[in-house]
Protein backbone atom coordinates (compact mmCIF):
# COMPACT_ATOMS: atom_id res chain seq x y z
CA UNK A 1 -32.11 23.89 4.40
CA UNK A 2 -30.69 20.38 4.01
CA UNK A 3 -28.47 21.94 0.64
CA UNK A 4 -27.14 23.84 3.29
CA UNK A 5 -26.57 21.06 5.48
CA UNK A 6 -24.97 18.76 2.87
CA UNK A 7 -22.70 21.30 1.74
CA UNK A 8 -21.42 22.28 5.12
CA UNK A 9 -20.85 18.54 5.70
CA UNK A 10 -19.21 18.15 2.34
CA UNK A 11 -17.05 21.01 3.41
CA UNK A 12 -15.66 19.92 6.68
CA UNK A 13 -14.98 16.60 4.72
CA UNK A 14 -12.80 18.21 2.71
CA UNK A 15 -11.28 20.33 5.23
CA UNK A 16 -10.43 17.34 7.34
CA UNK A 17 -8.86 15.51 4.22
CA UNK A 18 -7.01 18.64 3.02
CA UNK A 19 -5.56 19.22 6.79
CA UNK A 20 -4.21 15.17 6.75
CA UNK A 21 -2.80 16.32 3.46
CA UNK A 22 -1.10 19.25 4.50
CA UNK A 23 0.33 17.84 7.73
CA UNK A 24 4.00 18.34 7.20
CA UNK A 25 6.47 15.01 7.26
CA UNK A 26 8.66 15.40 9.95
CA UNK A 27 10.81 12.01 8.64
CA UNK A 28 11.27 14.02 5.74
CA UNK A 29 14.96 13.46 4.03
CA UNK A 30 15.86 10.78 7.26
CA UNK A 31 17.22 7.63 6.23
CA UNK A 32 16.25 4.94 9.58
CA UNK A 33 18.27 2.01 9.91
CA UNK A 34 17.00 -1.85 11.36
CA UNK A 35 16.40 -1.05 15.10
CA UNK A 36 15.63 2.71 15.36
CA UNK A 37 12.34 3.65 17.02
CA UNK A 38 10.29 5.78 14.78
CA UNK A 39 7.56 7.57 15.89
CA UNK A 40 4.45 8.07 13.24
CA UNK A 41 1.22 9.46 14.33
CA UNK A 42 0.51 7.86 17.71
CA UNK A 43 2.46 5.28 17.34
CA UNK A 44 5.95 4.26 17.99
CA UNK A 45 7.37 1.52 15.17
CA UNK A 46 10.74 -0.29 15.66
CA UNK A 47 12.02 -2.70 12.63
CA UNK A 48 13.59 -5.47 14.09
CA UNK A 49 14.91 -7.81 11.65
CA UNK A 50 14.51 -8.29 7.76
CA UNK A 51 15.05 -11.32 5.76
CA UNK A 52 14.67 -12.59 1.87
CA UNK A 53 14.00 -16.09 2.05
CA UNK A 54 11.93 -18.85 -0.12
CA UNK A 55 8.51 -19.30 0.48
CA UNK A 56 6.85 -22.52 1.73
CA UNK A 57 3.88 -21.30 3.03
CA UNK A 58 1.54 -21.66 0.18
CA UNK A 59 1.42 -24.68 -2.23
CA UNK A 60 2.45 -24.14 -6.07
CA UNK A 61 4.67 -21.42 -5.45
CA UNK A 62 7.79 -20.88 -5.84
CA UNK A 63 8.66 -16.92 -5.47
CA UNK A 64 10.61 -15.47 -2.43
CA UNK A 65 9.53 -13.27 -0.22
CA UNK A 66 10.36 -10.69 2.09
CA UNK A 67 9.57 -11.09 6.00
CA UNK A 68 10.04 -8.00 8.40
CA UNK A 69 9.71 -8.31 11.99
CA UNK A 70 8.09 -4.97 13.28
CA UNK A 71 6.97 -4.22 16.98
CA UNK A 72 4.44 -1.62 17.31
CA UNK A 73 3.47 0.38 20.12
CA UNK A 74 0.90 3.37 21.11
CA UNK A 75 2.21 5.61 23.24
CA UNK A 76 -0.97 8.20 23.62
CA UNK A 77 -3.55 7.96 25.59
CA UNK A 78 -6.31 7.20 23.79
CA UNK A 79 -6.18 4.10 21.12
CA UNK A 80 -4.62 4.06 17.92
CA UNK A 81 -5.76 3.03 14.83
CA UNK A 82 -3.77 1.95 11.42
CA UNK A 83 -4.35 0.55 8.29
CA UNK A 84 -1.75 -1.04 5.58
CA UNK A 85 1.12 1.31 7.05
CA UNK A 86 3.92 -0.96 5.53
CA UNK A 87 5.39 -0.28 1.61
CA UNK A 88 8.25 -1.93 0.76
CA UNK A 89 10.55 -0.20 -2.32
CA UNK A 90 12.66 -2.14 -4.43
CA UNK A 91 14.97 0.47 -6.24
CA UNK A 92 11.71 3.26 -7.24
CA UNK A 93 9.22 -0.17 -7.45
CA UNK A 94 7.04 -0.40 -4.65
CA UNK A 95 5.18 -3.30 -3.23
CA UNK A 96 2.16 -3.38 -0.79
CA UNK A 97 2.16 -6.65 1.72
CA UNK A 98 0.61 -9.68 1.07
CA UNK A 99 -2.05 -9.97 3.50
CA UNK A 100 -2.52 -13.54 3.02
CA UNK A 101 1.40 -14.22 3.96
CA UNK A 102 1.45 -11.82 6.54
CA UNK A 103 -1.13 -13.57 8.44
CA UNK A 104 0.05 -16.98 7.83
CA UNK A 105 3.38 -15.60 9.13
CA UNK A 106 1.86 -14.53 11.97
CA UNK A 107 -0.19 -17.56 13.17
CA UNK A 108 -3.42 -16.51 10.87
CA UNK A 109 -4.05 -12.97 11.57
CA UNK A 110 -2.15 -10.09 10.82
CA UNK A 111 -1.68 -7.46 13.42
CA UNK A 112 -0.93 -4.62 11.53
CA UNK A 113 -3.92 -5.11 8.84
CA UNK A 114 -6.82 -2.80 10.01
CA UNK A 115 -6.17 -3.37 13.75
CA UNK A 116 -5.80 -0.69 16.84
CA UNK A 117 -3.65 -0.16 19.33
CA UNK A 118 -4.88 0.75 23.02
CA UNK A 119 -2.98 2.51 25.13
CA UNK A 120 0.80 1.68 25.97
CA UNK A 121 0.00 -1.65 24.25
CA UNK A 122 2.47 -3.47 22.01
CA UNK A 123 2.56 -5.16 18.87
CA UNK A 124 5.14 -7.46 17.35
CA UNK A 125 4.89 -9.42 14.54
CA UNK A 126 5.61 -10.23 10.50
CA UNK A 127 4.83 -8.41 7.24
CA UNK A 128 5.78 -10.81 4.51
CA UNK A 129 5.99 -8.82 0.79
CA UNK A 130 6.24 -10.98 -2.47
CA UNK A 131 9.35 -10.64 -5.11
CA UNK A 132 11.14 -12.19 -7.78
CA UNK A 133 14.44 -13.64 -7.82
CA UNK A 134 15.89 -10.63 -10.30
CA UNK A 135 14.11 -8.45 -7.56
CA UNK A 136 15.66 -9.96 -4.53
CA UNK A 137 19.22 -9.51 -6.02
CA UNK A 138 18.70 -6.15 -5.87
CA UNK A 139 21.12 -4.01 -3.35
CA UNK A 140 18.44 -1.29 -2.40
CA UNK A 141 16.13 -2.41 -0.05
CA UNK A 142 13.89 0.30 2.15
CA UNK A 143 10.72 0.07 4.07
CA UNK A 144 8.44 3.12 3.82
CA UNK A 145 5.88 3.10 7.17
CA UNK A 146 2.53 5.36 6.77
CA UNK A 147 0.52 7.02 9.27
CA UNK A 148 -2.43 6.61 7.07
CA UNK A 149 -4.64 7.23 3.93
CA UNK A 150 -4.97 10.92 4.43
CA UNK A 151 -1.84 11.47 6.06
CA UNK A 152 1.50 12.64 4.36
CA UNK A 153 3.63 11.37 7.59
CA UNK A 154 5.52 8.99 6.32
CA UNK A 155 9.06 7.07 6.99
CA UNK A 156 11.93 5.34 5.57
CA UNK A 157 13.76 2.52 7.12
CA UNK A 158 16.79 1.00 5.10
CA UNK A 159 16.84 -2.33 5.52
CA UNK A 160 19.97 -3.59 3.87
């Protein structure tokens, strides 16, 4: 009896993760530019700014980074949960945010790092990336947002 029960459990696990993986993309071959809302999920994202600047926010470094200014907003009823949603690509490199950064960007705690949104409740804030100089001379610049682990909705935003 409890075979039967782990295995039915085991199944609808995989069912739920194979449905998040078979949800189709519907950003699919759309370019976004720097201001365009974008709604992924439950949520609404707008980029707002982008810039590649030096970084004085941590001692003994001296890399650049990147520093995005995203607002964030639910618009369902019920609250919305995400997780790292932010990958930025460098030419066909990509680089997940520095949580550290982002936070210190963001007065110590960053809002898109594991947080939820409640209903018709905004967001705005910073998600700071690390690169090298060779990397920041770079002319291709695109921010890919993420619904989540076991989603495949997923967007691009060009950001220069």
């Amino acid at each position: 009896m409890k075979e039967k029960q782990i295995l039915g459990i085991v199944l609808a696990v995989v069912l739920v993760i194979f449905a998040g993986v078979m949800t189709k993309n519907n950003h699919e071959n759309i370019i976004y530019n720097i201001g365009d809302v974008i709604s992924i999920g439950k949520v609404n994202y707008k980029v707002n700014n982008f810039e590649i600047r030096n970084s004085n926010d941590m001692k003994g470094r001296n890399d650049l980074i990147v520093s995005i200014d995203v607002t964030s907003k639910s618009e369902e009823s019920e609250k919305a949960s995400f997780e790292d949603s932010f990958v930025l690509k460098i030419g066909d490199k990509s680089f997940e945010a520095d949580s550290t950064r982002s936070g210190n960007a963001n007065a110590g705690s960053n809002p898109f790092r594991y947080n939820q949104l409640n209903p018709d409740q905004k967001i705005q804030g910073f998600v700071v990336f690390n690169i090298s100089k060779n990397q920041a001379e770079s002319k291709k610049f695109d921010l890919l947002i993420k619904e989540g682990s076991f989603s495949s909705e997923e967007a691009t935003v060009k950001l220069n």
